[in-house]
Protein backbone atom coordinates (compact mmCIF):
# COMPACT_ATOMS: atom_id res chain seq x y z
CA UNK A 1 -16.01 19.74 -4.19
CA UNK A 2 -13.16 16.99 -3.73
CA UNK A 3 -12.47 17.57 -0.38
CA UNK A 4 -16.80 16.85 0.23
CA UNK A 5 -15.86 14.02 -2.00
CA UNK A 6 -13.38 12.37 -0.14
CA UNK A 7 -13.84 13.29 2.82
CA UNK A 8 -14.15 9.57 4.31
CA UNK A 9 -10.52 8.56 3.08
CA UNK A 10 -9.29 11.92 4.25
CA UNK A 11 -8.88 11.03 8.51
CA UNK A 12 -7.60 8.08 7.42
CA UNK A 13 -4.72 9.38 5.84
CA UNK A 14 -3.71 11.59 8.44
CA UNK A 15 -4.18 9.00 11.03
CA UNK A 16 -1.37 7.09 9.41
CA UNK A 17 1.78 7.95 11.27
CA UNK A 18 5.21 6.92 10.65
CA UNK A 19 4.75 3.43 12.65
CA UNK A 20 1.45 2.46 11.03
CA UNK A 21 3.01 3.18 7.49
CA UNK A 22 6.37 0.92 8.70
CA UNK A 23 3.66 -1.92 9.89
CA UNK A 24 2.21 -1.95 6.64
CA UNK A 25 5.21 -1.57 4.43
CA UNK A 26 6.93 -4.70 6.51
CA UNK A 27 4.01 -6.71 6.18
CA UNK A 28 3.01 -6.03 2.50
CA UNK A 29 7.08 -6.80 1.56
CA UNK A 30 7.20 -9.69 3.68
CA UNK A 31 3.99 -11.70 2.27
CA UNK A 32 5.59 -10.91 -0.97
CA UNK A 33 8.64 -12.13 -0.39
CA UNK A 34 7.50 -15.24 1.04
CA UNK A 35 4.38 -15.87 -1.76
CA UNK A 36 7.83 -15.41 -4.20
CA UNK A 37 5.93 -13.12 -5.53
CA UNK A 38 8.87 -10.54 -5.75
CA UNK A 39 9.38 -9.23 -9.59
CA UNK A 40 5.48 -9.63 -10.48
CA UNK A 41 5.18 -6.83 -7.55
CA UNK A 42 7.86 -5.00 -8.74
CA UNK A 43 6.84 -4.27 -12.11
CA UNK A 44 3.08 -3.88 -10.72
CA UNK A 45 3.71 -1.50 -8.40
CA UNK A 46 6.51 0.59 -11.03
CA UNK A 47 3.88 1.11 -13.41
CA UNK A 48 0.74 1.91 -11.21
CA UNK A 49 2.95 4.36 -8.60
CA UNK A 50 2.85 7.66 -11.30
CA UNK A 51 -1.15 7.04 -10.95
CA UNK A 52 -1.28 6.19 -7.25
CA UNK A 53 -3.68 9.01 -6.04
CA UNK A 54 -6.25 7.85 -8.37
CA UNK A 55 -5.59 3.97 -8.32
CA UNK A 56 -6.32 4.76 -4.41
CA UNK A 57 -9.77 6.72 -4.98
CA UNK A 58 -10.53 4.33 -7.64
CA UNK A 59 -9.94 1.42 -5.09
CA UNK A 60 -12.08 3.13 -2.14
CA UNK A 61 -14.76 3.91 -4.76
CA UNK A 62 -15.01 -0.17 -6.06
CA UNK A 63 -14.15 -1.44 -2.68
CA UNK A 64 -15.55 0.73 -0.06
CA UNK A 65 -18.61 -1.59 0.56
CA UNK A 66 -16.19 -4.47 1.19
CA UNK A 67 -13.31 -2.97 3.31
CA UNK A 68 -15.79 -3.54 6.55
CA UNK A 69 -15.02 -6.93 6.09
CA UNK A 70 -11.18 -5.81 6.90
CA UNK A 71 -11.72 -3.18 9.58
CA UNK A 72 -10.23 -0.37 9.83
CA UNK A 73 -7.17 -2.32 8.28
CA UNK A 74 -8.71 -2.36 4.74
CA UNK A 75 -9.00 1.65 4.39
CA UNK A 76 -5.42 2.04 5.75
CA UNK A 77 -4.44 -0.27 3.02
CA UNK A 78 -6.56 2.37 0.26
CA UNK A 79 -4.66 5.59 2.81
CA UNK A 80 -1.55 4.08 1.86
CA UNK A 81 -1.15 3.61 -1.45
CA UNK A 82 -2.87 7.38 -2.02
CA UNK A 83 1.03 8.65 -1.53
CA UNK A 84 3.88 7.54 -3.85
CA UNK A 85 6.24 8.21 -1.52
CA UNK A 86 4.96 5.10 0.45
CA UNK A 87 5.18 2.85 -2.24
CA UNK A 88 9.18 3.64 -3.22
CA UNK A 89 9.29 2.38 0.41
CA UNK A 90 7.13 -0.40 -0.27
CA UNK A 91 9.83 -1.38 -3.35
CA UNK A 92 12.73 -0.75 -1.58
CA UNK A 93 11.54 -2.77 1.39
CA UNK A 94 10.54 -5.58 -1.26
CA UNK A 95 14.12 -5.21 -2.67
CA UNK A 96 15.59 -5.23 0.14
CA UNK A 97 13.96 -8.57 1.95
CA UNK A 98 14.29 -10.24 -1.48
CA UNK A 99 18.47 -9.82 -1.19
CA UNK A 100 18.27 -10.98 2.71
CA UNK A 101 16.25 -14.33 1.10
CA UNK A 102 19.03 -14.74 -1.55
CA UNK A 103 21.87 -14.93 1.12
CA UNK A 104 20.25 -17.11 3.10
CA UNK A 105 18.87 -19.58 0.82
């Protein structure tokens, strides 16, 4: 039953290899970084990553008619946050930007 489900999401996911996930983790931490959006992402993304899976399905489920609008970019956003892994790379990637900012400015 939840692979029928989720079947859509599913290719998606595995079509995200190691370069796509670094394209999207660099992007994502440098818009926040320059928005100064740094600790409200932080503490966003801490206390949704122990519920990421289903934060991701949720997403898909709410947003699915509207991700056309993005391309293929919008459900590789929704891929990406389905594994937590990504998003301790997404904080540490944040973190780190955020100290290469404070040297320089």
């Amino acid at each position: 039953m939840k692979k029928d489900l989720f079947k859509y999401l599913d290719p998606v996911v595995e079509g995200l290899n190691i370069d796509k996930k670094k394209n999207l983790i660099d992007g994502l931490a440098k818009k926040i970084v320059d928005m100064g959006m740094v600790a409200p992402s932080i503490i966003f993304l801490e206390t949704v990553k122990p519920i990421t899976t289903i934060s991701s399905y949720t997403l898909l489920l709410f947003v699915a008619p509207y991700l056309e609008l993005f391309g293929k970019n919008g459900f590789e956003y929704v891929a990406f946050f389905k594994e937590r892994s990504n998003v301790e790379s997404l904080l540490k990637r944040i973190e780190e930007l955020s100290k290469e900012e404070e040297k320089r400015g």
